[in-house]
C-alpha atoms as a PDB file:
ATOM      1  CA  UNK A   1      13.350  47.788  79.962  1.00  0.00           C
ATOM      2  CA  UNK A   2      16.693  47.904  78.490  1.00  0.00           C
ATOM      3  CA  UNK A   3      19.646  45.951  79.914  1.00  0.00           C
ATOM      4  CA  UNK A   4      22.529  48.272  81.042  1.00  0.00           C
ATOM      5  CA  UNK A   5      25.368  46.255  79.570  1.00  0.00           C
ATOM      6  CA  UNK A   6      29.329  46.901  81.234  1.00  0.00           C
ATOM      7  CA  UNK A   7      32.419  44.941  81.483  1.00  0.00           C
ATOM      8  CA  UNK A   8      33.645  44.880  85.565  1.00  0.00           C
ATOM      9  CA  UNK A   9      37.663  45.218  85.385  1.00  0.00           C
ATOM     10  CA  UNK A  10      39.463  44.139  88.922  1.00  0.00           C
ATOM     11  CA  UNK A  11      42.034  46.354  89.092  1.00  0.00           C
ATOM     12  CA  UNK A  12      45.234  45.491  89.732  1.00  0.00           C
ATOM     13  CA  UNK A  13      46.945  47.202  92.868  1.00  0.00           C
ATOM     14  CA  UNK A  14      50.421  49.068  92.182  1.00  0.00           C
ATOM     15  CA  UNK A  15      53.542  48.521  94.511  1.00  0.00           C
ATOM     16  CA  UNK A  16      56.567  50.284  94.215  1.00  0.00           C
ATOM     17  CA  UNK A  17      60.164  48.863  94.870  1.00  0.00           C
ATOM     18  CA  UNK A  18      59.614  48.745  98.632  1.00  0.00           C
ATOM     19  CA  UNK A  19      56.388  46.450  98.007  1.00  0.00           C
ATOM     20  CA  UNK A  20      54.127  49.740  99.240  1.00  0.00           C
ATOM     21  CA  UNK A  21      51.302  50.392  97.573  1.00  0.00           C
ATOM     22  CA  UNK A  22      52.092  52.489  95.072  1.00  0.00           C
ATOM     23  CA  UNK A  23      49.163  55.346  95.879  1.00  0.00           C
ATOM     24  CA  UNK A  24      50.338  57.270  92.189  1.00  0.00           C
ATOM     25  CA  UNK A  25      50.225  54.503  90.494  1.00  0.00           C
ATOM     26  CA  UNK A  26      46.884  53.338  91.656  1.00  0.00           C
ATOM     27  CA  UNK A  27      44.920  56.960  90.684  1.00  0.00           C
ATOM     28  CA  UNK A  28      46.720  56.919  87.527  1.00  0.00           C
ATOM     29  CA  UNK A  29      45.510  53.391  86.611  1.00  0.00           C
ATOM     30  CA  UNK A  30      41.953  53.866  88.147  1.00  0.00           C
ATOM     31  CA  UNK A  31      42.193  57.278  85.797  1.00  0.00           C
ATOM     32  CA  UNK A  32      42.606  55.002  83.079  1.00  0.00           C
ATOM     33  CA  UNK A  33      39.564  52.570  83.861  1.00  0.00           C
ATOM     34  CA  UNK A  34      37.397  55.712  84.828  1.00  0.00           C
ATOM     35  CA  UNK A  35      38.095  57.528  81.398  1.00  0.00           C
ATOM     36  CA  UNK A  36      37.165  54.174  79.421  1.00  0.00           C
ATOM     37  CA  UNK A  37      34.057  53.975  81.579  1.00  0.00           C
ATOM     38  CA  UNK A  38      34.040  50.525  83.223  1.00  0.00           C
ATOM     39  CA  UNK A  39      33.190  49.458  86.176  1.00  0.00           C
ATOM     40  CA  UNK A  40      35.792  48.898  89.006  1.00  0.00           C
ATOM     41  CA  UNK A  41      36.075  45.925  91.382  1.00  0.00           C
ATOM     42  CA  UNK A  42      39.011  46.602  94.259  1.00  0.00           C
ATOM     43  CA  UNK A  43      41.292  44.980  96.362  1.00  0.00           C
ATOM     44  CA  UNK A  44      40.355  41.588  95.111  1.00  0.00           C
ATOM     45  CA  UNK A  45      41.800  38.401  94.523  1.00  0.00           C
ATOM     46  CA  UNK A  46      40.734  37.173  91.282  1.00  0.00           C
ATOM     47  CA  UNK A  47      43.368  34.768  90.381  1.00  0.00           C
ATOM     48  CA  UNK A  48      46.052  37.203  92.177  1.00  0.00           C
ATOM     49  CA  UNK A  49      45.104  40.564  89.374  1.00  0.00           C
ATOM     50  CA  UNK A  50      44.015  42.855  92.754  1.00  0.00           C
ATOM     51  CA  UNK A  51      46.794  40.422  95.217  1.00  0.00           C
ATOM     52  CA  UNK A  52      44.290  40.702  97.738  1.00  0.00           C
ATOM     53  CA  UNK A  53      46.057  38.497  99.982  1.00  0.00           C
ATOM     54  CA  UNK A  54      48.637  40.530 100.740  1.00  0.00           C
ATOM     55  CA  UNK A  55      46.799  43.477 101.802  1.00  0.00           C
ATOM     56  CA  UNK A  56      46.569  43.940 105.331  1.00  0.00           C
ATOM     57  CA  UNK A  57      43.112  45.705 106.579  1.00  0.00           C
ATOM     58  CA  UNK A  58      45.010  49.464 106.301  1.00  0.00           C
ATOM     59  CA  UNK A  59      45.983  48.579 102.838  1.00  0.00           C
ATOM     60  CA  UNK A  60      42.596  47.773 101.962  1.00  0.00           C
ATOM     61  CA  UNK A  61      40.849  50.504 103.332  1.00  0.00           C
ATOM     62  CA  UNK A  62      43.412  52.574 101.654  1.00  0.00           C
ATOM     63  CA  UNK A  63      42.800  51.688  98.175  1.00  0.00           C
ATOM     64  CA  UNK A  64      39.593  51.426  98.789  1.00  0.00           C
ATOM     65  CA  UNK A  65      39.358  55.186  99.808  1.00  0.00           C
ATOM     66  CA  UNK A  66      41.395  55.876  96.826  1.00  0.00           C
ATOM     67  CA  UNK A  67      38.677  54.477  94.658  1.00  0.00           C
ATOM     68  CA  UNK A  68      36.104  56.177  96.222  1.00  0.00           C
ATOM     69  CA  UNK A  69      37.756  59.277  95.503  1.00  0.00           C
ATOM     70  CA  UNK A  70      38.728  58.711  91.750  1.00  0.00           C
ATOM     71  CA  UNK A  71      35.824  56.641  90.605  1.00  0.00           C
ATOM     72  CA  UNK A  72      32.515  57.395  92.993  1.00  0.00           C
ATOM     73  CA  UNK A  73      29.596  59.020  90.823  1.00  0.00           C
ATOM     74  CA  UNK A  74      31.648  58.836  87.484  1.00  0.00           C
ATOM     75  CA  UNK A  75      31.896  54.724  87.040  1.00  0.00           C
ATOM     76  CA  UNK A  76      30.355  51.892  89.292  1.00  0.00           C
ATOM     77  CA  UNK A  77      33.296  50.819  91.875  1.00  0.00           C
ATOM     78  CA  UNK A  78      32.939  47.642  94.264  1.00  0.00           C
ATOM     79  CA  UNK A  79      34.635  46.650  96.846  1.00  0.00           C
ATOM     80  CA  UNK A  80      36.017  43.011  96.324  1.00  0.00           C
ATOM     81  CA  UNK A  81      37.447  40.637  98.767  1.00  0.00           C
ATOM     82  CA  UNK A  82      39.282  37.322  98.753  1.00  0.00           C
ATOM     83  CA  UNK A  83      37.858  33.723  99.279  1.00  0.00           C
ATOM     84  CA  UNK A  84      37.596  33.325 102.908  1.00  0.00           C
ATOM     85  CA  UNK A  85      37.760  29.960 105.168  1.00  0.00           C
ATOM     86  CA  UNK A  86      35.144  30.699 107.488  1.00  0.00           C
ATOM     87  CA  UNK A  87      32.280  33.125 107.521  1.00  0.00           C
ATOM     88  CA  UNK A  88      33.427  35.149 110.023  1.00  0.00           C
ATOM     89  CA  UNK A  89      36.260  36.146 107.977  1.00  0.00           C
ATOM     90  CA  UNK A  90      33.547  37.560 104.792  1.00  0.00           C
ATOM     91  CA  UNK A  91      31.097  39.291 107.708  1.00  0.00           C
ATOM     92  CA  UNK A  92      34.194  41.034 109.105  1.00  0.00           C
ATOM     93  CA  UNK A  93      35.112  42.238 105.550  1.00  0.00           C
ATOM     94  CA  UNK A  94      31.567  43.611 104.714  1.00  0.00           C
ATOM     95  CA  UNK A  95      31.440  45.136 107.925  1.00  0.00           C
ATOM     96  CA  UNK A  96      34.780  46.621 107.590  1.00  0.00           C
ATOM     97  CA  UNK A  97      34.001  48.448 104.027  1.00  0.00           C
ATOM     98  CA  UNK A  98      30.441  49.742 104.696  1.00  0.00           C
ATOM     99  CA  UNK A  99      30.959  53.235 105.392  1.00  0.00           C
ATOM    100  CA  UNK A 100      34.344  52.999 102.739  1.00  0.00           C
ATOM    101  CA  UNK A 101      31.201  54.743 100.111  1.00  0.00           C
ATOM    102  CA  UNK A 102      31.536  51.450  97.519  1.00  0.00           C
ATOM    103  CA  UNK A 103      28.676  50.841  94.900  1.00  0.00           C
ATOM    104  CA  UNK A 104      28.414  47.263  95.959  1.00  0.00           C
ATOM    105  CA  UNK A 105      30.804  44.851  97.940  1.00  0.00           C
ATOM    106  CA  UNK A 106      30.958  41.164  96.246  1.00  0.00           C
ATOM    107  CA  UNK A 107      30.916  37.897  99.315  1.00  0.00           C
ATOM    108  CA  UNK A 108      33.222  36.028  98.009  1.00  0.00           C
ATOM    109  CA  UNK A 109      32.519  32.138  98.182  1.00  0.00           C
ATOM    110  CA  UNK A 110      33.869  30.192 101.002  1.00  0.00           C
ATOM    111  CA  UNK A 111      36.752  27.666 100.844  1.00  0.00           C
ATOM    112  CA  UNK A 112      36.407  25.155 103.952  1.00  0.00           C
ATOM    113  CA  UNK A 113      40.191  24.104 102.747  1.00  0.00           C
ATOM    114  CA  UNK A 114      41.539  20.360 101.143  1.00  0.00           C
ATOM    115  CA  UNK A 115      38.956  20.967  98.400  1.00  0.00           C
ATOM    116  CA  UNK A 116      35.993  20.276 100.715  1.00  0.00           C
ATOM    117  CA  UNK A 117      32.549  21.275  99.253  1.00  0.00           C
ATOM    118  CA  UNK A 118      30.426  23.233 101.529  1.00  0.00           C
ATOM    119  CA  UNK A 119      26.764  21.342 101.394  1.00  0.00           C
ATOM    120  CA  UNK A 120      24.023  23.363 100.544  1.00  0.00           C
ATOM    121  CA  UNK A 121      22.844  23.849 103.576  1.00  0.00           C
ATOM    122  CA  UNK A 122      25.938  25.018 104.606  1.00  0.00           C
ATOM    123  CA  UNK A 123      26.507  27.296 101.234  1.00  0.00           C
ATOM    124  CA  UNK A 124      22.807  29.295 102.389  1.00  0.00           C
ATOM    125  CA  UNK A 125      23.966  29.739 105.958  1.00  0.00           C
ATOM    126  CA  UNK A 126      26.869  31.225 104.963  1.00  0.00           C
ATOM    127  CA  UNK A 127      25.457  33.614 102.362  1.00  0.00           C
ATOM    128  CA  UNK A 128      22.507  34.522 104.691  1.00  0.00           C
ATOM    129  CA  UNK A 129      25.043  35.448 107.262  1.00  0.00           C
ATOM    130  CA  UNK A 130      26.937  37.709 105.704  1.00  0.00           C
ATOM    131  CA  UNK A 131      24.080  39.245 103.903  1.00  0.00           C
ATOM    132  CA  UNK A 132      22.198  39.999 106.912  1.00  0.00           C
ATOM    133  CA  UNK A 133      25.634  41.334 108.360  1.00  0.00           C
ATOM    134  CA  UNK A 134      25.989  44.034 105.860  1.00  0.00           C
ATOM    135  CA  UNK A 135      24.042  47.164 105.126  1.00  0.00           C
ATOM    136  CA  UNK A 136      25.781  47.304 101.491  1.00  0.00           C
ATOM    137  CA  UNK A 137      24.178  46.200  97.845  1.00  0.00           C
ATOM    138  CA  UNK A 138      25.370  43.075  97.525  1.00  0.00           C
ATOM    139  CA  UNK A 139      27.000  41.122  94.223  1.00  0.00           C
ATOM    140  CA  UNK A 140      27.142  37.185  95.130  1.00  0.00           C
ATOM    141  CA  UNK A 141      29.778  34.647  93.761  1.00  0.00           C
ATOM    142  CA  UNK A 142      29.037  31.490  92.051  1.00  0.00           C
ATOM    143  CA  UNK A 143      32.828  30.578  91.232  1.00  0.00           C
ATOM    144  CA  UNK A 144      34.159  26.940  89.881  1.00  0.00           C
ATOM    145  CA  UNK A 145      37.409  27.696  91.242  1.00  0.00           C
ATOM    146  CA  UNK A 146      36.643  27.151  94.552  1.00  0.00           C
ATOM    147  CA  UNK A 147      35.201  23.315  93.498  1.00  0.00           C
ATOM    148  CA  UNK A 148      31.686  23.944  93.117  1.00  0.00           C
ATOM    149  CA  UNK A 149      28.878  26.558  91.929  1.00  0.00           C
ATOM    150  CA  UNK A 150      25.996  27.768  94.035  1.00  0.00           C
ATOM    151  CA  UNK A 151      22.646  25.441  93.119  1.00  0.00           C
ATOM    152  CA  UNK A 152      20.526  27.547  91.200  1.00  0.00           C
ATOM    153  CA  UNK A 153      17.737  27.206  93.372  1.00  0.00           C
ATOM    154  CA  UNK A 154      19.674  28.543  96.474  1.00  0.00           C
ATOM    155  CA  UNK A 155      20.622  31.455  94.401  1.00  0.00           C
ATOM    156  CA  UNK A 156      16.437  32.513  93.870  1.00  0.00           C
ATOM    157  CA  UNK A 157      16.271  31.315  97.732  1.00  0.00           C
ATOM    158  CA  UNK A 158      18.824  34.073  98.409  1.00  0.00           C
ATOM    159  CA  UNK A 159      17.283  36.688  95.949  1.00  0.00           C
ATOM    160  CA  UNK A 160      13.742  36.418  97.680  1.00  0.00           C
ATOM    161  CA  UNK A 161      15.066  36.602 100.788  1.00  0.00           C
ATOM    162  CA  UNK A 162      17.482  39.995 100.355  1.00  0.00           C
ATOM    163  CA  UNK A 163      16.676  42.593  97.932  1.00  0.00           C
ATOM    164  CA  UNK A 164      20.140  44.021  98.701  1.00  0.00           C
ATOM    165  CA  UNK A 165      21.366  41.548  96.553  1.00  0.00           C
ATOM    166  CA  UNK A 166      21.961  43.319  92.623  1.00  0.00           C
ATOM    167  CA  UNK A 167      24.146  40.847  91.000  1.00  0.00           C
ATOM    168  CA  UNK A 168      25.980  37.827  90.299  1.00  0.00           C
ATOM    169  CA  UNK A 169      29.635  36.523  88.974  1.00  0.00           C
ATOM    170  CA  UNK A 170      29.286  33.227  87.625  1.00  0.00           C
ATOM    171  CA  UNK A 171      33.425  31.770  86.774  1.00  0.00           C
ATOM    172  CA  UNK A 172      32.816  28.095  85.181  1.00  0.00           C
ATOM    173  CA  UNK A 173      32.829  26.924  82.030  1.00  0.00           C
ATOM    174  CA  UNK A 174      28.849  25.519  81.869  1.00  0.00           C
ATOM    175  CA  UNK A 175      27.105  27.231  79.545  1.00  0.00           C
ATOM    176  CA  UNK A 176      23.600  25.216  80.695  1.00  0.00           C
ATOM    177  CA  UNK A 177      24.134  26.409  83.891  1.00  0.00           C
ATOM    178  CA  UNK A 178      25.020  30.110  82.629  1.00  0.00           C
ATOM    179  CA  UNK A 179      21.893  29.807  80.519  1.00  0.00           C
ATOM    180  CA  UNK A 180      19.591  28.663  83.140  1.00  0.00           C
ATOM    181  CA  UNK A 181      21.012  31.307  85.650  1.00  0.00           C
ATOM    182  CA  UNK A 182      20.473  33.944  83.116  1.00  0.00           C
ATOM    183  CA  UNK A 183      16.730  32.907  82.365  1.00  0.00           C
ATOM    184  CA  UNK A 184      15.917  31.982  85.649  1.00  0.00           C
ATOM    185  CA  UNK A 185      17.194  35.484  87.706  1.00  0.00           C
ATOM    186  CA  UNK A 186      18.573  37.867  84.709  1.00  0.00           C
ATOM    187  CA  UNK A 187      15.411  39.736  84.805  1.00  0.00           C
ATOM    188  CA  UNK A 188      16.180  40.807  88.618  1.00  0.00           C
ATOM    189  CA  UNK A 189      19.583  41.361  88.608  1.00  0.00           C
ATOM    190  CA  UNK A 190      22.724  41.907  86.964  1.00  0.00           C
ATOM    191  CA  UNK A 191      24.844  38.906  85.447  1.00  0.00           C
ATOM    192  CA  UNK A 192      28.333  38.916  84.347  1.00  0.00           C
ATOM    193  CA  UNK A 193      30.692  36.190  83.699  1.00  0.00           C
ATOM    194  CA  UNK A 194      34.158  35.863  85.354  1.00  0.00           C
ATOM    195  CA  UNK A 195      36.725  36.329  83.358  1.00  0.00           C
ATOM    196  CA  UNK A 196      35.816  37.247  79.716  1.00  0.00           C
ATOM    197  CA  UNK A 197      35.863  33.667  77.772  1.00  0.00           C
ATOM    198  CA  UNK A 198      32.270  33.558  78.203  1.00  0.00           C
ATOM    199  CA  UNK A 199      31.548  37.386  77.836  1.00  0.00           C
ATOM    200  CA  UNK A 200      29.643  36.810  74.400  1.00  0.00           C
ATOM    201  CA  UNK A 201      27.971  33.929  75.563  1.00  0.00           C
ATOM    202  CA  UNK A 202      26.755  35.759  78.444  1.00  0.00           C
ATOM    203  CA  UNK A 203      25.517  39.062  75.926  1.00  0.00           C
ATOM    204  CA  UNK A 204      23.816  36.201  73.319  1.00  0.00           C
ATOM    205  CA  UNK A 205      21.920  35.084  76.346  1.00  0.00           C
ATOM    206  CA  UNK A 206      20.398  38.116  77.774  1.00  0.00           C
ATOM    207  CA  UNK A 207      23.069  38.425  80.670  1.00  0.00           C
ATOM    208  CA  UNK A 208      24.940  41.885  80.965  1.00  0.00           C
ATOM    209  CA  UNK A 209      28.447  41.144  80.385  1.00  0.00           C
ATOM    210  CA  UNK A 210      31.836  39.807  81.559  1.00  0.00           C
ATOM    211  CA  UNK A 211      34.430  40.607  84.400  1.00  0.00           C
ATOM    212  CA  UNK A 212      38.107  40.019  84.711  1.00  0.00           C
ATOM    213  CA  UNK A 213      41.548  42.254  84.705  1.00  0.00           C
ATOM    214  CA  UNK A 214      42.438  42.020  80.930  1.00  0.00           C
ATOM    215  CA  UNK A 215      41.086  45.796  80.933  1.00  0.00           C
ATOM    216  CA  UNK A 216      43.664  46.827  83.299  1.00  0.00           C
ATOM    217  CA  UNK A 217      46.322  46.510  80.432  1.00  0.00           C
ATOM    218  CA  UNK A 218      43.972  48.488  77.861  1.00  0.00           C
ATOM    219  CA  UNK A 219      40.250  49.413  79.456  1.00  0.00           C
ATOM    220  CA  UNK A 220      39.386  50.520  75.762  1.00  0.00           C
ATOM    221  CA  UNK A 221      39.449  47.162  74.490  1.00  0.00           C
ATOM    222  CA  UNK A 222      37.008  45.425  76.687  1.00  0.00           C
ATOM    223  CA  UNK A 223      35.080  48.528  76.727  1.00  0.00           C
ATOM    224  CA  UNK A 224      34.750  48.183  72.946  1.00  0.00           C
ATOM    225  CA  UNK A 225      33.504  44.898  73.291  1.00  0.00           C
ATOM    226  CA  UNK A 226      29.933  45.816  74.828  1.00  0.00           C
ATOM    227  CA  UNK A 227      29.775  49.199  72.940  1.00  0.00           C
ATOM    228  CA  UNK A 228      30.330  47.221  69.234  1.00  0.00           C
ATOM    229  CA  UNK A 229      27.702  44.476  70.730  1.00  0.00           C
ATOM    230  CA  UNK A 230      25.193  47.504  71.923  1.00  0.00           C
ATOM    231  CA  UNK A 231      25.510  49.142  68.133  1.00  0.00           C
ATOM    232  CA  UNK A 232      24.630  45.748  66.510  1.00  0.00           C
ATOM    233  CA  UNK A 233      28.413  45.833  65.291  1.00  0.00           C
ATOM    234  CA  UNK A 234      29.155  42.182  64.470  1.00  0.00           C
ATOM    235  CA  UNK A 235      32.370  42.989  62.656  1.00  0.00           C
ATOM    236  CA  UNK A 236      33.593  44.953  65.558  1.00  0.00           C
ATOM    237  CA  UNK A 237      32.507  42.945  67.697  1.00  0.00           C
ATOM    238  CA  UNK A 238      34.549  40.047  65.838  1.00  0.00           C
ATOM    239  CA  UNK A 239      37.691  42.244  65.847  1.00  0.00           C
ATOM    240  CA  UNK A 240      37.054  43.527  69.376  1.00  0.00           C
ATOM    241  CA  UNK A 241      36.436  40.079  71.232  1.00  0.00           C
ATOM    242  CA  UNK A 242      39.460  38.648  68.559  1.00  0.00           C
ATOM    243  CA  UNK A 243      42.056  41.081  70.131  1.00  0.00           C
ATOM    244  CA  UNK A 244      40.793  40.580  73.788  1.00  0.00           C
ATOM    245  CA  UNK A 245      41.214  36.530  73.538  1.00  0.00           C
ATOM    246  CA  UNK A 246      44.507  37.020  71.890  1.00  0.00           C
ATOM    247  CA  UNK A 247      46.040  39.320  74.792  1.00  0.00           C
ATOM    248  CA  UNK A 248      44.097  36.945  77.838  1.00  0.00           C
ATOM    249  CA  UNK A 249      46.151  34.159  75.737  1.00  0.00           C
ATOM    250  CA  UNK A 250      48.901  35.580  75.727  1.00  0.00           C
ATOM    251  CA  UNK A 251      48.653  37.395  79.741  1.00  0.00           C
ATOM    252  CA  UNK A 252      48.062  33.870  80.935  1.00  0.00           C
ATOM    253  CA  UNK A 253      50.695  31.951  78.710  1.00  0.00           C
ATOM    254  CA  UNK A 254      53.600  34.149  80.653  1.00  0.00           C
ATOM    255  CA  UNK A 255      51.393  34.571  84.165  1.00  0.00           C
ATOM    256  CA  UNK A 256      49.908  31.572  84.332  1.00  0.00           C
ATOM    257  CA  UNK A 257      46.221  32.846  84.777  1.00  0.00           C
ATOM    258  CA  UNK A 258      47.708  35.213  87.337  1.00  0.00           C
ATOM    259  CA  UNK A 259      49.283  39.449  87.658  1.00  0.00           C
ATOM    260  CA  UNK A 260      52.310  37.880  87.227  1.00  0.00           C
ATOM    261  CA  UNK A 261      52.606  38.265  83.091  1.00  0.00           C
ATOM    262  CA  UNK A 262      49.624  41.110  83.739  1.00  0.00           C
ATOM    263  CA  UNK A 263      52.169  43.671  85.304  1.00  0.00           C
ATOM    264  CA  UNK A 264      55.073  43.230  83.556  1.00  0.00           C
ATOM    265  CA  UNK A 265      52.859  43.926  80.522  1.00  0.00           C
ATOM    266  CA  UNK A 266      52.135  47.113  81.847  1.00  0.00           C
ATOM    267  CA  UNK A 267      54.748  47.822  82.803  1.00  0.00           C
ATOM    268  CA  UNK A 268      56.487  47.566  79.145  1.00  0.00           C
ATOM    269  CA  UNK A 269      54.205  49.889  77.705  1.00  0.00           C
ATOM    270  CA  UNK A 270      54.465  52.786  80.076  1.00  0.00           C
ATOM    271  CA  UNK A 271      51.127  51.762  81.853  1.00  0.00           C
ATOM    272  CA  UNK A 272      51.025  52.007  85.540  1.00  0.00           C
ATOM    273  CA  UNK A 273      51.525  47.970  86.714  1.00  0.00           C
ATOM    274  CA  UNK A 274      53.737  48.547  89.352  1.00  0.00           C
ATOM    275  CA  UNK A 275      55.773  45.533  91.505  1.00  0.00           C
ATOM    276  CA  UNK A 276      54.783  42.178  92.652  1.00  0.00           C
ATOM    277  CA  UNK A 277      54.432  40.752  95.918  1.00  0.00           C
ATOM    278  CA  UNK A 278      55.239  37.443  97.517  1.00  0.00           C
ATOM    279  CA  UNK A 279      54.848  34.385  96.726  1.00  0.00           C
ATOM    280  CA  UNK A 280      54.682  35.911  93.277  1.00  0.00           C
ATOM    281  CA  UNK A 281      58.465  36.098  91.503  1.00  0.00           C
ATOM    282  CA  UNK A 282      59.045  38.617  88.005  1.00  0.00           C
ATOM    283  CA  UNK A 283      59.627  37.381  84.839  1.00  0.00           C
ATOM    284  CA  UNK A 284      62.973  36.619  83.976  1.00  0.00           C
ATOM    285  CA  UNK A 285      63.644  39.549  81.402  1.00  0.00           C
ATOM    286  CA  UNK A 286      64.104  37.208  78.585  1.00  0.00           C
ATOM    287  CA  UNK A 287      60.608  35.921  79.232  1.00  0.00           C
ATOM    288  CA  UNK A 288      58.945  39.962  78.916  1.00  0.00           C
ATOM    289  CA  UNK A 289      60.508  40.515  76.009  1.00  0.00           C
ATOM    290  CA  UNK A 290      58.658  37.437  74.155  1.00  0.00           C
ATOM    291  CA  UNK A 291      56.002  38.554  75.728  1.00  0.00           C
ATOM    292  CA  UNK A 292      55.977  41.977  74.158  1.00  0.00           C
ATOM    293  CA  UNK A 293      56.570  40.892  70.930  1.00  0.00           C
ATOM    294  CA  UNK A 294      53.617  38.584  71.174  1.00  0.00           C
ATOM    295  CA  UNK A 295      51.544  41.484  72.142  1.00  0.00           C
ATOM    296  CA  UNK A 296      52.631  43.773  69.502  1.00  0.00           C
ATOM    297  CA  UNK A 297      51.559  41.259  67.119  1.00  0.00           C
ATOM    298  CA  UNK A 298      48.129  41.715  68.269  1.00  0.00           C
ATOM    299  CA  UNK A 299      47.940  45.888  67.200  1.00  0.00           C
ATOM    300  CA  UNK A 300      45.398  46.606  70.042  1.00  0.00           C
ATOM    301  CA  UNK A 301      44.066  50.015  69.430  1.00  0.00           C
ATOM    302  CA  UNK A 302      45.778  52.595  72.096  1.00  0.00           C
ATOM    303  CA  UNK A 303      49.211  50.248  72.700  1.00  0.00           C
ATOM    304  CA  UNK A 304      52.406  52.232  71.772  1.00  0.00           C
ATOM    305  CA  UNK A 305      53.921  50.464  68.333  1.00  0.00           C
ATOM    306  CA  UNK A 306      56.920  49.799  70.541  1.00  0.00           C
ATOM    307  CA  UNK A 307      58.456  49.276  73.883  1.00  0.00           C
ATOM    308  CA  UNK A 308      58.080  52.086  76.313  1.00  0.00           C
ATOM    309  CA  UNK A 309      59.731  50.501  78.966  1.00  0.00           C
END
């Protein structure tokens, strides 16, 4: 059987002046992700690139329906949430998007707060829970940020239990464990990495590929990444994953790992990145403008040779 490879972009959610979402600007950017053919998380937090905190429920379901409408049958699109504190907050969320017509909705892992680690007992009750609570396909989260990773052998616990589950996000930096997860459930579902550091670690090792919202500022790029890799490419691939780690380096050296040097970005280009929200504060203009240059530097393929914006 061959391995359907694909690079998951969270997309980034548009507000306009007024801190509304920004319904244009959303199609036109999920337009963009659609036509480079990747597949779509939404409404996510992912260090801040979908700000799902500050979407209220209507907000959610909005964009949510949006996606539906621009990317359902053309290009996978899953419904992503934010790290909740207690498991009634995830089995309200997967209730709440069931019927929204999503691919998949990801659980999220839980954060008990004061960088607590949920015991593994504790870590398969709460997966359980909200699995049984939803009638979607499921994608899991193993995720570093939130202080720990989900023991392998809960994860096969999980799969045996609920066949809903199709996938997995693994954000650390352990490339046993990545290795071990990929040999030990790869064959039964889908593996990607979060964020794309890892991305060709995760391809080398039989996994399917990498996540994160680099492809929001050019899809074709990470998109290129997996076709070059699928064609046996290795010089592509070179150039390919080359340009992607020099634009994440650059993104997080002016957003600190965060939308906050992703939208601006946009923005500059003539791509549709739209406003911040709170807590999050713009870039002094001083600050974009280094920024741009940096990214010039790079010559991605489809980035204006200038300034748009």
């Amino acid at each position: 059987m061959t391995k359907k490879l694909s690079v998951i972009v969270i997309c980034i959610t548009p507000f306009d002046e007024a801190r509304r979402v920004d319904e244009a600007k959303m199609r036109k950017q999920l337009g963009r992700l659609r036509d480079a053919g990747v597949s779509v998380f939404v409404g996510g937090s992912g260090t801040g690139t979908g700000e799902g905190y500050s979407l209220d429920p209507e907000e959610r379901d909005r964009i949510l329906a949006i996606a539906v409408e621009e990317l359902k049958g053309k290009v996978p699109v899953y419904a992503d949430g934010v790290e909740p504190h207690t498991t009634k907050e995830m089995v309200s969320f997967v209730r709440q998007v069931e019927n929204s017509g999503v691919d998949a909705v990801r659980v999220m892992p839980i954060e008990i707060g004061h960088a607590a680690k949920p015991s593994v007992v504790e870590l398969e009750r709460y997966n359980s829970t909200v699995i049984e609570a939803s009638g979607s396909p499921i994608i899991i989260t193993s995720h570093q940020a939130v202080g720990y990773v989900l023991p392998i052998d809960l994860i096969e616990r999980l799969l045996n239990r609920f066949p809903s589950i199709i996938g997995i996000n693994y954000g650390g930096t352990d490339i046993t464990y990545l290795a071990e997860l990929i040999a030990r459930v790869g064959d039964r579902i889908s593996v990607h990495c979060a964020g794309p550091y890892n991305g060709l670690s995760v391809l080398g090792l039989g996994g399917n590929g990498f996540m994160g919202g680099e492809g929001n500022f050019m899809p074709s790029l990470v998109g290129s990444v997996i076709s070059a890799y699928q064609a046996k490419d290795a010089e592509r691939v070179r150039v390919s994953f080359g340009k992607l780690m020099a634009l994440a380096a650059v993104i997080n050296r002016y957003g600190g790992f965060t939308v906050r040097g992703l939208k601006p970005a946009m923005n500059a280009f003539g791509f549709p990145g739209g406003m911040l929200r709170e807590p999050r504060v713009e870039l002094e203009p001083a600050e974009i403008d280094k920024m741009v240059n940096e990214l010039l530097a790079i010559k991605i393929p489809g980035v204006p040779a200038a300034r748009v914006n």
